[in-house]
Protein backbone atom coordinates (compact mmCIF):
# COMPACT_ATOMS: atom_id res chain seq x y z
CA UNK A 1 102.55 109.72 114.70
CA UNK A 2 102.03 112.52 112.17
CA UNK A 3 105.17 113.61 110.14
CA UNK A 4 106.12 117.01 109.04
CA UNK A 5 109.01 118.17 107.88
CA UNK A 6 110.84 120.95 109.79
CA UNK A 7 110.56 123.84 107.00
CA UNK A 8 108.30 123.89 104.83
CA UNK A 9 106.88 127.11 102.09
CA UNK A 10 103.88 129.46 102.54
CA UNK A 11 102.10 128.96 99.73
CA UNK A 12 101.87 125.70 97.18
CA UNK A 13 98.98 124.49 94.76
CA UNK A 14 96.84 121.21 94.67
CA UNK A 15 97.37 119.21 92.14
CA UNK A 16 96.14 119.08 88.57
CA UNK A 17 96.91 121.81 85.92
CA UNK A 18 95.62 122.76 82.55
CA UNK A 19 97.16 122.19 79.94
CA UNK A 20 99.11 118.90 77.90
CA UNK A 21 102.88 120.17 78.10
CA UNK A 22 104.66 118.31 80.85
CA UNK A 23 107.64 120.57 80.96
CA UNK A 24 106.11 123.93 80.66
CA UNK A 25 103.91 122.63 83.61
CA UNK A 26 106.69 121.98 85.77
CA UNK A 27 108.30 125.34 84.89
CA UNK A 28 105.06 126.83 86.37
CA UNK A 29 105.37 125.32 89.38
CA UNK A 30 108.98 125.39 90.46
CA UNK A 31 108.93 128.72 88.70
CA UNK A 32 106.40 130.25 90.95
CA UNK A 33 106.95 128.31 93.75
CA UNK A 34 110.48 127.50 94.21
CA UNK A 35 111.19 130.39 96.40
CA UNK A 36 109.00 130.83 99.53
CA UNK A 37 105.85 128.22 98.02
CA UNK A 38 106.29 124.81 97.96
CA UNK A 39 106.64 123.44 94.04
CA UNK A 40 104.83 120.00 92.57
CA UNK A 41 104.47 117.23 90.28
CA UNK A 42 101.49 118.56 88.52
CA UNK A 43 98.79 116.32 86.84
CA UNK A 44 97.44 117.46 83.22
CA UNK A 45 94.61 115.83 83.33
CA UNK A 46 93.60 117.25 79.90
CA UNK A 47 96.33 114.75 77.88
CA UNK A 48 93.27 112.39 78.79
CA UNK A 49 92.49 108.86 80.29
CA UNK A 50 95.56 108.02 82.57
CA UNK A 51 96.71 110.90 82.97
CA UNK A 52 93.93 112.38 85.65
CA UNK A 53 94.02 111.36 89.16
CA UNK A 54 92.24 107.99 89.21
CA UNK A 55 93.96 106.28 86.47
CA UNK A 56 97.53 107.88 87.45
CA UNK A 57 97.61 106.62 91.10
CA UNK A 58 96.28 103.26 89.83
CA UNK A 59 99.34 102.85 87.95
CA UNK A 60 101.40 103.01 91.46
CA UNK A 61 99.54 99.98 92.36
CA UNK A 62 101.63 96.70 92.65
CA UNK A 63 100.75 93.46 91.94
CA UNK A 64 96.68 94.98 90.60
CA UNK A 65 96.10 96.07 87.17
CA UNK A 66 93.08 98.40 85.78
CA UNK A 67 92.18 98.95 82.16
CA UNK A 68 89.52 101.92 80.94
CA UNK A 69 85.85 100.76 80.56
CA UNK A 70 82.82 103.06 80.35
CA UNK A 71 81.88 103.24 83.43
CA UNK A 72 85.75 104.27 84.20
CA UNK A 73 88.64 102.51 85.70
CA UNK A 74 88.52 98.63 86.35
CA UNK A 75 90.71 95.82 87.96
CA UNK A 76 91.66 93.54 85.94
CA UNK A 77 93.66 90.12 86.33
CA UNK A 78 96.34 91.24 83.41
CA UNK A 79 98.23 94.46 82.80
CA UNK A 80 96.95 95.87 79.00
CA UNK A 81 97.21 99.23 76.92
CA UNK A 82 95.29 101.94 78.90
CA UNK A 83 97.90 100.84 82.05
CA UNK A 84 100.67 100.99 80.18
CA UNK A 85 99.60 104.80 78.67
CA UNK A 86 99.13 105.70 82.25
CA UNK A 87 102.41 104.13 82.94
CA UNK A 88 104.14 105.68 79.88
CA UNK A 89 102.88 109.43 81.52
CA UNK A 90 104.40 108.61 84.72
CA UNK A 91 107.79 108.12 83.15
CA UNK A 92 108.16 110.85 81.28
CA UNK A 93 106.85 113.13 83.89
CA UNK A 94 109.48 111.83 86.15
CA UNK A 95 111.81 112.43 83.60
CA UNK A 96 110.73 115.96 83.16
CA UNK A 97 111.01 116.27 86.68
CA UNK A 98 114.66 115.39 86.96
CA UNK A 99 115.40 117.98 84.48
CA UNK A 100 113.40 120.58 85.64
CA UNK A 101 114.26 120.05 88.96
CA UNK A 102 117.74 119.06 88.73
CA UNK A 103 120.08 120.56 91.51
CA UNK A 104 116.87 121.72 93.39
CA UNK A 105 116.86 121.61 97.31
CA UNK A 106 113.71 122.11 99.36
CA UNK A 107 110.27 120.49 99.51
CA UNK A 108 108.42 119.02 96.79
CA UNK A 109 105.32 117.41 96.84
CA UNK A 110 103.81 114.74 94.96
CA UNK A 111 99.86 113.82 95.19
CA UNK A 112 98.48 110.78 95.25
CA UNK A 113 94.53 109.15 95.29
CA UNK A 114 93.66 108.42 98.64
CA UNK A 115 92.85 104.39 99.24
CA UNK A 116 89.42 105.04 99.74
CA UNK A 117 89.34 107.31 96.57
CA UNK A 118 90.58 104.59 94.81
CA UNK A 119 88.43 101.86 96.02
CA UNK A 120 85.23 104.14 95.37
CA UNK A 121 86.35 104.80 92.02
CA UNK A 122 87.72 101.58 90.46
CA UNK A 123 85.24 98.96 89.67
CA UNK A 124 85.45 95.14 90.34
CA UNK A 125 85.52 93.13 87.57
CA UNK A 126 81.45 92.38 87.31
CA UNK A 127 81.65 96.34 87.58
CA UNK A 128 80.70 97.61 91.24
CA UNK A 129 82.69 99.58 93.10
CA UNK A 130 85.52 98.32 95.03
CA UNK A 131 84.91 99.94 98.06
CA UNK A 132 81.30 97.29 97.92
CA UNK A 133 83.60 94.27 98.82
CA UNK A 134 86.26 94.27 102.27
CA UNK A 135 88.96 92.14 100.86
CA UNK A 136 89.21 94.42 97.60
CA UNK A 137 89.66 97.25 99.94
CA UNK A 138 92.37 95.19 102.14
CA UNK A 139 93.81 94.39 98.64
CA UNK A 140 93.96 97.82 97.46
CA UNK A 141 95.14 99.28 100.11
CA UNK A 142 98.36 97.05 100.61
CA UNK A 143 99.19 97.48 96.72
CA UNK A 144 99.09 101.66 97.07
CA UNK A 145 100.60 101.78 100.56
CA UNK A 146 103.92 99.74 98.71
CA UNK A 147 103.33 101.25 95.49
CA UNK A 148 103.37 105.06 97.15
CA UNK A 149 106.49 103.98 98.83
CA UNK A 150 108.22 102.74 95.93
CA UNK A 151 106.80 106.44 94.14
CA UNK A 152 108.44 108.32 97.13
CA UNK A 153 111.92 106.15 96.84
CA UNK A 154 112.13 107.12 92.79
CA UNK A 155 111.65 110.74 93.60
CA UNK A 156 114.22 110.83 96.13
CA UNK A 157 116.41 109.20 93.55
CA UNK A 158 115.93 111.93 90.90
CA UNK A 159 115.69 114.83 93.49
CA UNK A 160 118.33 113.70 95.97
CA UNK A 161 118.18 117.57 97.41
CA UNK A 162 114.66 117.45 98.06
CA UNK A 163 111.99 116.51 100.84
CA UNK A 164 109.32 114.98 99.31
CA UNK A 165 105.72 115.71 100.51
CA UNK A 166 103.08 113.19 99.83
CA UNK A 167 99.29 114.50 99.35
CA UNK A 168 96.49 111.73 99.96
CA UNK A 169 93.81 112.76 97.64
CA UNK A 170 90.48 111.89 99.30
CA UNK A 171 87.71 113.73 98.01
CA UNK A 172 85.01 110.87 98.01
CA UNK A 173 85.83 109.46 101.39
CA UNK A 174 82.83 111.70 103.01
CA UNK A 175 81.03 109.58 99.99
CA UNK A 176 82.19 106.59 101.72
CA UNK A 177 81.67 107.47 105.10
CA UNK A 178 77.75 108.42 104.81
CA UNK A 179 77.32 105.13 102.60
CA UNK A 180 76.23 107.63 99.05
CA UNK A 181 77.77 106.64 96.34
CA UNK A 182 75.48 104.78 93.68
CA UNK A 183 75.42 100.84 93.04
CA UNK A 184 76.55 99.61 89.84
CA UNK A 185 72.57 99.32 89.28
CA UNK A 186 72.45 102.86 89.93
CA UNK A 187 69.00 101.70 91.91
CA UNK A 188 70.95 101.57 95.07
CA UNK A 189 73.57 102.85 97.46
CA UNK A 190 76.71 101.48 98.76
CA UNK A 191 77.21 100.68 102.25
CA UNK A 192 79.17 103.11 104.77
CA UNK A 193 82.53 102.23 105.38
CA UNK A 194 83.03 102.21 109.41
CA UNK A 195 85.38 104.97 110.57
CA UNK A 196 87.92 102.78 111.97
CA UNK A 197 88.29 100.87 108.87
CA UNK A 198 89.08 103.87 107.19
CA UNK A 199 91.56 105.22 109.44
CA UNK A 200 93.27 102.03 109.38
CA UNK A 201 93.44 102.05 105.72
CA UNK A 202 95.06 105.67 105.50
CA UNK A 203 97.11 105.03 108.18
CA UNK A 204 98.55 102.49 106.64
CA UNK A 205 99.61 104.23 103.08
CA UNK A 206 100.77 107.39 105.40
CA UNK A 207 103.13 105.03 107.48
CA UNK A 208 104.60 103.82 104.15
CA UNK A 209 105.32 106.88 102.48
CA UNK A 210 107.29 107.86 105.76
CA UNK A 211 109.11 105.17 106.08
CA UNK A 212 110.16 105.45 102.42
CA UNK A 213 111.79 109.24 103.72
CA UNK A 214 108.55 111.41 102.99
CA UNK A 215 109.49 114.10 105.34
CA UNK A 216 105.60 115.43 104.99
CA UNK A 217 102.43 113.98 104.76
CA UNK A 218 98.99 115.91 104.02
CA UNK A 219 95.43 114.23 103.05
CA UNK A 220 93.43 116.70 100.73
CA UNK A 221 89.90 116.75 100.97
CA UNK A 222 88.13 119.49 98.98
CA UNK A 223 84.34 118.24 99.61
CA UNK A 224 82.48 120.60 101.23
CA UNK A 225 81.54 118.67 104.32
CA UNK A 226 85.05 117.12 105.14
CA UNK A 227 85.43 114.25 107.96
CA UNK A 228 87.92 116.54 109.84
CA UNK A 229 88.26 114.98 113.23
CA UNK A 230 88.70 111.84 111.35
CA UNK A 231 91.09 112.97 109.30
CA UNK A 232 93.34 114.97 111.70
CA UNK A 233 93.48 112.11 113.75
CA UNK A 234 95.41 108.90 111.43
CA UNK A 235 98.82 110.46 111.74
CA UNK A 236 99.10 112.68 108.73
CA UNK A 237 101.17 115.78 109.53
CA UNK A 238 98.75 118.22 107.96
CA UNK A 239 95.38 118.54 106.26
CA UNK A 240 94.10 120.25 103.00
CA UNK A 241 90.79 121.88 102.96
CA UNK A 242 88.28 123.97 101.13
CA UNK A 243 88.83 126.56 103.48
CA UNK A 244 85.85 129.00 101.57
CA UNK A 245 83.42 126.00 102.48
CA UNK A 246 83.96 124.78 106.14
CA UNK A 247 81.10 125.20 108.65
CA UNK A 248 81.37 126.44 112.37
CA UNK A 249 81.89 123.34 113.69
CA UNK A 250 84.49 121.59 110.90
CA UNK A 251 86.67 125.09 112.04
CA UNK A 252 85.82 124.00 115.36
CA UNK A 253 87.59 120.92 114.74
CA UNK A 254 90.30 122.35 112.68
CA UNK A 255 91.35 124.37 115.68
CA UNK A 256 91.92 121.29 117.48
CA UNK A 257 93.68 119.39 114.97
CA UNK A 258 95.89 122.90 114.69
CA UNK A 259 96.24 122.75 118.49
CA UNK A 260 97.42 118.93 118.21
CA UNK A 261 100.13 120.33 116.11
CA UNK A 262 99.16 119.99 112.64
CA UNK A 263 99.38 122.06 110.04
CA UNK A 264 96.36 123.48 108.01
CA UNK A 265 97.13 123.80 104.63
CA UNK A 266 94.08 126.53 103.52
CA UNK A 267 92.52 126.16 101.00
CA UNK A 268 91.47 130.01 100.11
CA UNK A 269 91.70 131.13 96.87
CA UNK A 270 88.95 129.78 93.88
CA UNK A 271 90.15 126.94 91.81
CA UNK A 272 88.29 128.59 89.26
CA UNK A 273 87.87 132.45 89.50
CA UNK A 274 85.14 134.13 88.22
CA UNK A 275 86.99 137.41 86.27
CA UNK A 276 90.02 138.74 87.90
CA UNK A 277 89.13 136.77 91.27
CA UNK A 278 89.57 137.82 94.54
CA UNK A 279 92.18 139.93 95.88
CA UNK A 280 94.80 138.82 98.10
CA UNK A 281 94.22 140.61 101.21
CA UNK A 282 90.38 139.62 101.35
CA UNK A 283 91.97 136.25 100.88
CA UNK A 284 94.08 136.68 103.80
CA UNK A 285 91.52 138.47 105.62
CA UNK A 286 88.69 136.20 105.40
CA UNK A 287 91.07 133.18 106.41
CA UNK A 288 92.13 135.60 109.45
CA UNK A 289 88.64 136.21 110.50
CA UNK A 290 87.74 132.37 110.81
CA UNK A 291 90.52 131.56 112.42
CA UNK A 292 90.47 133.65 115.59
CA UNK A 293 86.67 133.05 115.55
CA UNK A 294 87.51 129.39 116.73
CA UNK A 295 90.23 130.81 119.04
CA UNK A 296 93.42 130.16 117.32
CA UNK A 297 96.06 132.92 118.24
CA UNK A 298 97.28 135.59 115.66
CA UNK A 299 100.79 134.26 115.60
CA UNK A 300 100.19 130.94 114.49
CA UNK A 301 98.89 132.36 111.28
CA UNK A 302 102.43 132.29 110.10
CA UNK A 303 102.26 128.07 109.82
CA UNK A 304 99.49 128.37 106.97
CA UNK A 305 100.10 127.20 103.86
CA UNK A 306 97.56 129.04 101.46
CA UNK A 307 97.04 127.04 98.03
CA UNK A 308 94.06 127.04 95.64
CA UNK A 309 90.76 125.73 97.10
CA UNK A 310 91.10 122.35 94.67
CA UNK A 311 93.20 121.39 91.46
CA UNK A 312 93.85 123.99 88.76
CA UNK A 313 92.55 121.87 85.64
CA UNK A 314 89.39 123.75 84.95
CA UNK A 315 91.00 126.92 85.23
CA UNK A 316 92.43 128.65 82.05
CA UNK A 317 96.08 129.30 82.13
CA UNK A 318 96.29 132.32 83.09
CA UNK A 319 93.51 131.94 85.34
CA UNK A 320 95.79 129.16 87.01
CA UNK A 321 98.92 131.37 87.41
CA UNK A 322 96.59 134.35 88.77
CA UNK A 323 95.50 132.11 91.71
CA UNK A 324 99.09 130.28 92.75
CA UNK A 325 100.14 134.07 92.46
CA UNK A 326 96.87 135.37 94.75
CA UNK A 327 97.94 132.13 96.96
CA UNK A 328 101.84 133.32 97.41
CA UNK A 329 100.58 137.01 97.85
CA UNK A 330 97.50 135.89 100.38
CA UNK A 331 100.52 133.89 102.48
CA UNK A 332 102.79 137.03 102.34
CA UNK A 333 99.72 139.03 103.75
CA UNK A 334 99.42 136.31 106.50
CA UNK A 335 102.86 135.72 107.93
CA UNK A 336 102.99 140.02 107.93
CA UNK A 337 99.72 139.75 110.45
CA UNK A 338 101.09 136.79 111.93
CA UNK A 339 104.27 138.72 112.83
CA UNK A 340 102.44 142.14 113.69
């Protein structure tokens, strides 16, 4: 059973920033999206290992510890340094958050690596990939579904005004699914992970973060040939896609997942913008042209939530305000067709 809260913004952003500064992060977000757009706990990936997306959600983890090897993030029996940095991040941007956000009521999301992110990114301890071994993947999938719901329960705390919305980051799972990510060896290739497996396995971190009092629940997937169907169907409440990128048939099955009642949060505007980047009504436009091409009514434009097509981090700073701003503007353009 997908859940979404009642009211939700128009426009919001991904996830990751540029940038080191915590604070004037959060300013950014709440600034530009506190009104109509729905404001986030940003990542700043730049302030370096443990702060990006992999080592940050693998400090939710409970009862699994990781430490930073060459070949990346790796589970380890003991808790050491490079968890503790990532640790040390998380509680100072929580406490950031509580100031920035204090007396704030509405929806705010927080994003988190998807399980099978996770399990195709950290490495076993003889160094292949998690996702290689089924109890690993059982393992690391109980520890996020309890640590995301223990993440949700601390926000509430600080933020006892605001809904939070929790984003499942899953950009490898296509990876996963086709069986493509490289061996430790790099000679081979892993095995697919069966589609019911992986259901199960975000299924079970969505139904957490609910019952925690998550009053939304999204999975972002920004690869260009995204398991839709797949996705639409393990009870999230709405899905976050590369909109630019989508072929005839993953629109095909957007319009049914729209149709089932959830809601499409569109990825439309570059992550990275080449000069002044696009301008908001061809943003709007183009997202208006391929959704009546798959037969979705007018109207129902007005439940889009436009954001950037990815995170922000490789963007400059202004470049990242210009596209939340193109995002907010493109949404404005939307709900005005949408109502006309």
């Amino acid at each position: 059973m997908s859940t979404q809260p009642e009211q939700l913004g128009d426009h919001s952003g991904v996830g990751s920033l540029p940038g080191t500064d915590i604070a004037e992060a959060l300013r950014l977000t709440f600034g530009e999206l506190g009104g109509a757009g729905i404001p986030y706990l940003p990542e700043l990936p730049s302030r370096g290992p443990g702060a990006e997306m992999i080592g940050r959600s693998a400090a939710l983890l409970v009862d699994l510890a990781v430490d930073m090897q060459p070949s990346g993030w790796r589970l380890v029996p003991r808790a050491g340094r490079d968890l503790e940095r990532s640790r040390s991040w998380w509680r100072r941007d929580l406490d950031q958050l509580a100031e920035t956000a204090d007396g704030y009521h509405g929806p705010v999301k927080i994003q988190v690596a998807g399980p099978w992110t996770l399990a195709a990114s950290l490495r076993l301890p003889r160094l292949e990939r998690a996702v290689v071994d089924p109890g690993a993947c059982r393992d690391l999938v109980e520890s996020l579904a309890e640590g995301t719901a223990q993440h949700v329960e601390r926000v509430r705390r600080l933020l006892p005004g605001a809904g939070v919305v929790v984003q499942l980051d899953e950009p490898s799972l296509p990876d996963v699914l086709r069986g493509s990510l490289p061996t430790a060896s790099g000679f081979g290739r892993t095995r697919p992970v069966e589609e019911p497996v992986v259901d199960q396995g975000l299924r079970q971190v969505l139904r957490a973060a609910a019952r925690a009092g998550a009053v939304g629940t999204l999975i972002h997937c920004c690869a260009g040939d995204p398991p839709v169907a797949l996705l639409a169907g393990c009870g999230a409440g709405g899905l976050c896609l590369d909109t630019t990128a989508l072929s005839t048939r993953r629109w095909e099955e957007v319009a049914a997942a729209v149709e089932d009642g959830l809601r499409l949060w569109a990825g439309a505007v570059p992550a990275v913008p080449e000069g002044a980047g696009p301008e908001p009504s061809s943003v709007a436009r183009a997202l208006e042209t391929a959704w009546t091409r798959v037969g979705l009514p007018v109207p129902a434009l007005g439940e889009v939530i436009v954001t950037p097509s990815c995170g922000l981090a490789g963007a400059s700073p202004a470049g990242a305000l210009r596209a939340l701003r193109t995002a907010a503007l493109a949404a404005r353009a939307l709900a005005e067709r949408a109502g006309g």
